[in-house]
N, C-alpha and C. Protein backbone atom coordinates (compact mmCIF):
# COMPACT_ATOMS: atom_id res chain seq x y z
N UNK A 1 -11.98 85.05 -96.78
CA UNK A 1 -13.06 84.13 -97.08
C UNK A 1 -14.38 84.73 -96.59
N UNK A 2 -15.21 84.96 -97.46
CA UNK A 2 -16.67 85.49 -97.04
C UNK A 2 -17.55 84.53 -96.19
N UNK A 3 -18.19 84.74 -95.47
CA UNK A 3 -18.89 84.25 -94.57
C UNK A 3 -20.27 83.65 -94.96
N UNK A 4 -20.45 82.31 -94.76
CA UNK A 4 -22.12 82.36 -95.71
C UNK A 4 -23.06 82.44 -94.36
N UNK A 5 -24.05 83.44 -95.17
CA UNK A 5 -24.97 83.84 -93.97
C UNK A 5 -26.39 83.22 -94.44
N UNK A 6 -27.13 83.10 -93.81
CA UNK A 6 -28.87 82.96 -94.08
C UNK A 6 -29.90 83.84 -93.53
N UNK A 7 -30.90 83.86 -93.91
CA UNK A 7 -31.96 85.10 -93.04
C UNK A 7 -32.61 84.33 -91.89
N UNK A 8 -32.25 84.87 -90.76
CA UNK A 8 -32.92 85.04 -89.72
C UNK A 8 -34.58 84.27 -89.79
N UNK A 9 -35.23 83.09 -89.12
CA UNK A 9 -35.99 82.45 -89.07
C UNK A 9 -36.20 82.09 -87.47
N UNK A 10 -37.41 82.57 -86.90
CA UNK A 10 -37.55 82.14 -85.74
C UNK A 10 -38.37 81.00 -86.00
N UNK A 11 -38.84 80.45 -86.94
CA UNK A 11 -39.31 78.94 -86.48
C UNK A 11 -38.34 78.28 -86.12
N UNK A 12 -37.01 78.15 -86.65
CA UNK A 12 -35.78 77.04 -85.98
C UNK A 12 -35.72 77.41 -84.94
N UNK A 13 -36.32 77.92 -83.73
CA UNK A 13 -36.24 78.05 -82.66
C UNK A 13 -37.13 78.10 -81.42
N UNK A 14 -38.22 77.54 -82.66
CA UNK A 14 -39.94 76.93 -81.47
C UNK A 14 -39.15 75.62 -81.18
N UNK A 15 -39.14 75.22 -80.30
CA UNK A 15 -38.79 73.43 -80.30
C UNK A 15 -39.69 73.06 -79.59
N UNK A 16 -40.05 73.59 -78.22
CA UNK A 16 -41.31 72.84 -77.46
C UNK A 16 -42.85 73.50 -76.98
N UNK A 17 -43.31 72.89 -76.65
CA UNK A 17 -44.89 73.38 -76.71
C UNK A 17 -44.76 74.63 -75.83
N UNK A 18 -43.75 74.55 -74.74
CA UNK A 18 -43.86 75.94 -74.26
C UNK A 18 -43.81 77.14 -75.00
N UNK A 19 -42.53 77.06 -75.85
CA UNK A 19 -42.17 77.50 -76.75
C UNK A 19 -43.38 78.56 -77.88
N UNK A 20 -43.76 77.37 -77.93
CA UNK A 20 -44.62 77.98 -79.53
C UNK A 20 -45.98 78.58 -78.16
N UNK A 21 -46.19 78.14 -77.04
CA UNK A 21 -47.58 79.30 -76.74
C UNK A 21 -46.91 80.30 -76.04
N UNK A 22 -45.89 80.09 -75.77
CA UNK A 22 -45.25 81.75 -75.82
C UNK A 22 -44.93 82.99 -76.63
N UNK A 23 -44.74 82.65 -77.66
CA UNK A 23 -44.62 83.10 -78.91
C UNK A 23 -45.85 83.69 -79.14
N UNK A 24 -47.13 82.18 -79.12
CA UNK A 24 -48.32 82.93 -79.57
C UNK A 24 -48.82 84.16 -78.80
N UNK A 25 -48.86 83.59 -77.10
CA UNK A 25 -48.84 84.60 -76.50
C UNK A 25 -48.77 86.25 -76.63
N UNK A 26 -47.11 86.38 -77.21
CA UNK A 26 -46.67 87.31 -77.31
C UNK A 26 -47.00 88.00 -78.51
N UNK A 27 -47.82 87.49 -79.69
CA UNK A 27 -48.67 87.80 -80.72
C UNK A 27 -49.81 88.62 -79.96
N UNK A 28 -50.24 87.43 -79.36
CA UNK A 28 -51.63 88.05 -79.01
C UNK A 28 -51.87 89.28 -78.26
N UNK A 29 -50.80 89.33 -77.69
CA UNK A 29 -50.69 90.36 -76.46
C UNK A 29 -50.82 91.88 -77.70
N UNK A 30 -50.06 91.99 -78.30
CA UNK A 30 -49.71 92.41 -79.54
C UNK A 30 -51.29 93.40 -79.79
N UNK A 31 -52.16 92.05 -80.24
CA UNK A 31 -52.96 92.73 -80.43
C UNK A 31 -53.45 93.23 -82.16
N UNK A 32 -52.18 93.04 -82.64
CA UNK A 32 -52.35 92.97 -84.41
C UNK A 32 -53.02 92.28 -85.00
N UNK A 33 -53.98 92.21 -85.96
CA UNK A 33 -54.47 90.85 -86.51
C UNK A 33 -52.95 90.12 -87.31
N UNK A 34 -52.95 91.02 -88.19
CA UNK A 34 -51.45 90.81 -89.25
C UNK A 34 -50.43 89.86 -88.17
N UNK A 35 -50.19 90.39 -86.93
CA UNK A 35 -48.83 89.61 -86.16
C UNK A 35 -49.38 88.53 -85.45
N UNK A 36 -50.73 88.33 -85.44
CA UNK A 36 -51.13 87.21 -84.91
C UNK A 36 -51.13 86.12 -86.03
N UNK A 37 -51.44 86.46 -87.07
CA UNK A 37 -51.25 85.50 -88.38
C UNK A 37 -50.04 84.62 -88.58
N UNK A 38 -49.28 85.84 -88.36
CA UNK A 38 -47.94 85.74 -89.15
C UNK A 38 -47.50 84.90 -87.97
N UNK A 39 -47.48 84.98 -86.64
CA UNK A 39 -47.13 84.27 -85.94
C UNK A 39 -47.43 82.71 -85.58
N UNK A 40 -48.80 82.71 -85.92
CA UNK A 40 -49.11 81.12 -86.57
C UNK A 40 -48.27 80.74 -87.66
N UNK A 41 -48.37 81.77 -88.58
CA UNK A 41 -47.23 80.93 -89.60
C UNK A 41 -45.99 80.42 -89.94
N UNK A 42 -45.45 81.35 -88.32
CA UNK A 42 -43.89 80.78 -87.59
C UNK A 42 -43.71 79.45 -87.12
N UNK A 43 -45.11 79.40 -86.31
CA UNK A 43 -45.46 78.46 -85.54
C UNK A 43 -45.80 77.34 -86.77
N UNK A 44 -46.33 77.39 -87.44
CA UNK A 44 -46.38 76.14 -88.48
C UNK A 44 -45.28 75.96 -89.70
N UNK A 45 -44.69 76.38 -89.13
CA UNK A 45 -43.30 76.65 -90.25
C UNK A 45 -42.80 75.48 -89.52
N UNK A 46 -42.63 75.93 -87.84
CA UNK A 46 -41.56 75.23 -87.23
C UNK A 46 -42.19 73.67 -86.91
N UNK A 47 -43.40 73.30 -86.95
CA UNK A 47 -44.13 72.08 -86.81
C UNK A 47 -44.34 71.62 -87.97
N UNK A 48 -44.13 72.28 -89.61
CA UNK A 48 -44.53 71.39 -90.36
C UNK A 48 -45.84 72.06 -91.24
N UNK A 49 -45.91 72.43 -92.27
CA UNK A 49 -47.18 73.35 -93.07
C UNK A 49 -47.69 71.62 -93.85
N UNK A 50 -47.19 70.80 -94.09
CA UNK A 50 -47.29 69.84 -94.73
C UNK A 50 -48.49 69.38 -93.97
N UNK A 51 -48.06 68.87 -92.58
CA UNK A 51 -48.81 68.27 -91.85
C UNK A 51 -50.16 69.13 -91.34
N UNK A 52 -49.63 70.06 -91.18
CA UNK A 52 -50.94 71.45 -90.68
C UNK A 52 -52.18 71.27 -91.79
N UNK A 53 -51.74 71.26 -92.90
CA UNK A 53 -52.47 71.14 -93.72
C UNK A 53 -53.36 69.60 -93.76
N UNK A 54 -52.69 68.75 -93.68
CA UNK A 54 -53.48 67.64 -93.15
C UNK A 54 -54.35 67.71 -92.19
N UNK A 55 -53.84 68.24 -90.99
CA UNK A 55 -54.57 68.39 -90.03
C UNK A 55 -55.91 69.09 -89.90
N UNK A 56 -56.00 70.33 -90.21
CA UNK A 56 -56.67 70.97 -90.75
C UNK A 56 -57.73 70.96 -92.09
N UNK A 57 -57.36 70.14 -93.20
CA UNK A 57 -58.19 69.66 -94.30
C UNK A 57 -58.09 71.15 -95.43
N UNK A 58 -57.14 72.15 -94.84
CA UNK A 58 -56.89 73.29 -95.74
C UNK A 58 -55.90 73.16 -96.36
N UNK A 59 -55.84 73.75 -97.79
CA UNK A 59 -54.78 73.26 -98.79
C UNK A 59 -53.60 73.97 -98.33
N UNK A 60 -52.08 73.41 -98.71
CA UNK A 60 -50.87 73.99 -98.01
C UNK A 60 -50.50 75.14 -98.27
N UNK A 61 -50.95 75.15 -99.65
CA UNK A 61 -50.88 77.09 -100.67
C UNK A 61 -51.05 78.31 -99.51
N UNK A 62 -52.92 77.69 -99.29
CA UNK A 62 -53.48 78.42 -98.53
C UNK A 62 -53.30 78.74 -97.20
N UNK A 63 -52.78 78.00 -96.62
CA UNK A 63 -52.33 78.05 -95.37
C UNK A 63 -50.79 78.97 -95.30
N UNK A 64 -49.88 79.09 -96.50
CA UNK A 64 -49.17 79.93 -96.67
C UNK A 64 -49.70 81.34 -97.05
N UNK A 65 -50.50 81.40 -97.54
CA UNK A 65 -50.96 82.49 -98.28
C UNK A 65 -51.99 83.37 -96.72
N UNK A 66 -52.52 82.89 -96.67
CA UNK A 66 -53.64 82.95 -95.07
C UNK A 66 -52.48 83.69 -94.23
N UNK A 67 -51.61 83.25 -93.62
CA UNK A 67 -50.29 83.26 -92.93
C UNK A 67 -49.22 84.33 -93.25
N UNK A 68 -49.36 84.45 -94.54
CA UNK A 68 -48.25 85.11 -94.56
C UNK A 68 -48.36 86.76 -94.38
N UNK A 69 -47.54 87.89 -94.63
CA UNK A 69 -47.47 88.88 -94.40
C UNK A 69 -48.85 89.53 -94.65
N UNK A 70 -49.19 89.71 -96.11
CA UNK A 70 -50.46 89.96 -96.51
C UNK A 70 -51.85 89.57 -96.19
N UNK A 71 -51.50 88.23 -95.65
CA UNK A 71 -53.05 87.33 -96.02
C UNK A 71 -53.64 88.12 -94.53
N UNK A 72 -55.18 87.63 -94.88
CA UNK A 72 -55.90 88.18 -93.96
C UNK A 72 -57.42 87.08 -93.75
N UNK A 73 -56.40 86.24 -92.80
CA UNK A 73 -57.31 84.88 -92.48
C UNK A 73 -58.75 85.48 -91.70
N UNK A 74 -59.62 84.61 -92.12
CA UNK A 74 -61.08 84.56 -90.80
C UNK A 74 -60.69 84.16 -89.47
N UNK A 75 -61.34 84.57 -89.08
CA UNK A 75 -61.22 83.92 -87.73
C UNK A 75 -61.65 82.59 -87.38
N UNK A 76 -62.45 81.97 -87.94
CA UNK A 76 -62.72 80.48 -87.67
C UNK A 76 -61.33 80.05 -88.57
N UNK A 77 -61.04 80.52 -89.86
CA UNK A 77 -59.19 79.55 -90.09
C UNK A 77 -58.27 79.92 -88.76
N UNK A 78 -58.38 80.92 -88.47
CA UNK A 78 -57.18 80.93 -87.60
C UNK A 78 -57.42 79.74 -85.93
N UNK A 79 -58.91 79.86 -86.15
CA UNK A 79 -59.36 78.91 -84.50
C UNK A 79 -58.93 77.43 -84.77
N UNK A 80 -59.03 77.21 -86.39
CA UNK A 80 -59.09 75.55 -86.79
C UNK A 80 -57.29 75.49 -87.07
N UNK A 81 -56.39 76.37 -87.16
CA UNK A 81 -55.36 76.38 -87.57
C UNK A 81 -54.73 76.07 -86.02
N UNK A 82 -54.89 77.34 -84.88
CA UNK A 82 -54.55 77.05 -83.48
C UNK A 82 -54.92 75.58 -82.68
N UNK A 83 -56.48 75.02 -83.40
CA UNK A 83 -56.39 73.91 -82.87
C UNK A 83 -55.95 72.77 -82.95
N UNK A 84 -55.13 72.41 -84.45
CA UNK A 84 -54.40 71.70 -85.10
C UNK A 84 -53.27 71.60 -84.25
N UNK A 85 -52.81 73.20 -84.01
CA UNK A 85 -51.04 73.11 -83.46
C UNK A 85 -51.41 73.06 -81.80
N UNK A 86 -52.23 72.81 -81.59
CA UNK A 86 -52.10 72.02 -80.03
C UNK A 86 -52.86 73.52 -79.42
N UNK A 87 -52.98 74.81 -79.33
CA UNK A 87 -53.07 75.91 -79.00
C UNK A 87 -54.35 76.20 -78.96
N UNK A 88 -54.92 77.25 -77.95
CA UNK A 88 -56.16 77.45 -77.58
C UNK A 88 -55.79 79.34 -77.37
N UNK A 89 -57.12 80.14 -77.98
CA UNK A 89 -57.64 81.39 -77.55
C UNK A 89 -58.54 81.45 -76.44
N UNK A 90 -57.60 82.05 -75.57
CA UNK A 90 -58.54 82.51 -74.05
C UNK A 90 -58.33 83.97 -73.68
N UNK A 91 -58.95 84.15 -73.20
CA UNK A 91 -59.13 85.66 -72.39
C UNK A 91 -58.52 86.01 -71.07
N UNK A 92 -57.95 87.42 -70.92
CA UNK A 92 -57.59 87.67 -69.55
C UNK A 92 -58.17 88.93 -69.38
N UNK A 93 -58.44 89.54 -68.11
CA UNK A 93 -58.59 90.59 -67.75
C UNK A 93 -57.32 91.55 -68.32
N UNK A 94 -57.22 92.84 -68.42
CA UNK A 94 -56.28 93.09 -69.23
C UNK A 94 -56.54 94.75 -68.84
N UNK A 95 -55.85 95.73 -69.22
CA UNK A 95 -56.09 97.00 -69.31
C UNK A 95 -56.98 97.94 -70.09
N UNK A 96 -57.62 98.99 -70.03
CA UNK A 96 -58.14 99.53 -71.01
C UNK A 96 -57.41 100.73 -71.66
N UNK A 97 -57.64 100.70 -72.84
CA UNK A 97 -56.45 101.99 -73.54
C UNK A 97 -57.49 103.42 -73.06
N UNK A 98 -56.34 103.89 -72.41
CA UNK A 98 -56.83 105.25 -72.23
C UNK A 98 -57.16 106.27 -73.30
């Protein structure tokens, strides 16, 4: 009997607010624009694109499209998107690349 499998989704596995600013965290740390996107779009996967989109007043398309692998959001969508999902951009002292 073959096994039914599905692809791998880390939004089923944000469940609490710690959760999802850890994640973001670990985007940010990152340092990618692309993995910081995409990682909001985990993060609103697992809370709901329906509602994000409400929240926000941006259409749900777009908020997929913005999000996803390709898209290449502004930075004020991504500030109004983080502030929707409860999440804030702050600064730390940090290293300099040699």
């Amino acid at each position: 009997m073959a096994q039914k499998t599905r692809p791998y989704d880390s939004a089923r596995y944000l469940k609490t607010e710690e959760d999802l600013a850890l994640y973001m965290d670990e985007a940010l740390r990152d340092g990618d624009p692309k993995r910081i996107a995409q990682a909001l779009g985990v993060i609103a996967r697992a809370r709901g694109m329906s509602q994000l989109a409400r929240d926000t007043g941006l259409q749900r398309e777009g908020l997929y499209k913005s999000l996803s692998e390709d898209g290449n959001p502004e930075l004020a969508t991504l500030l109004k998107i983080m502030k929707a999902l409860g999440l804030r951009l702050s600064a730390v002292p940090g290293e300099a690349d040699a």
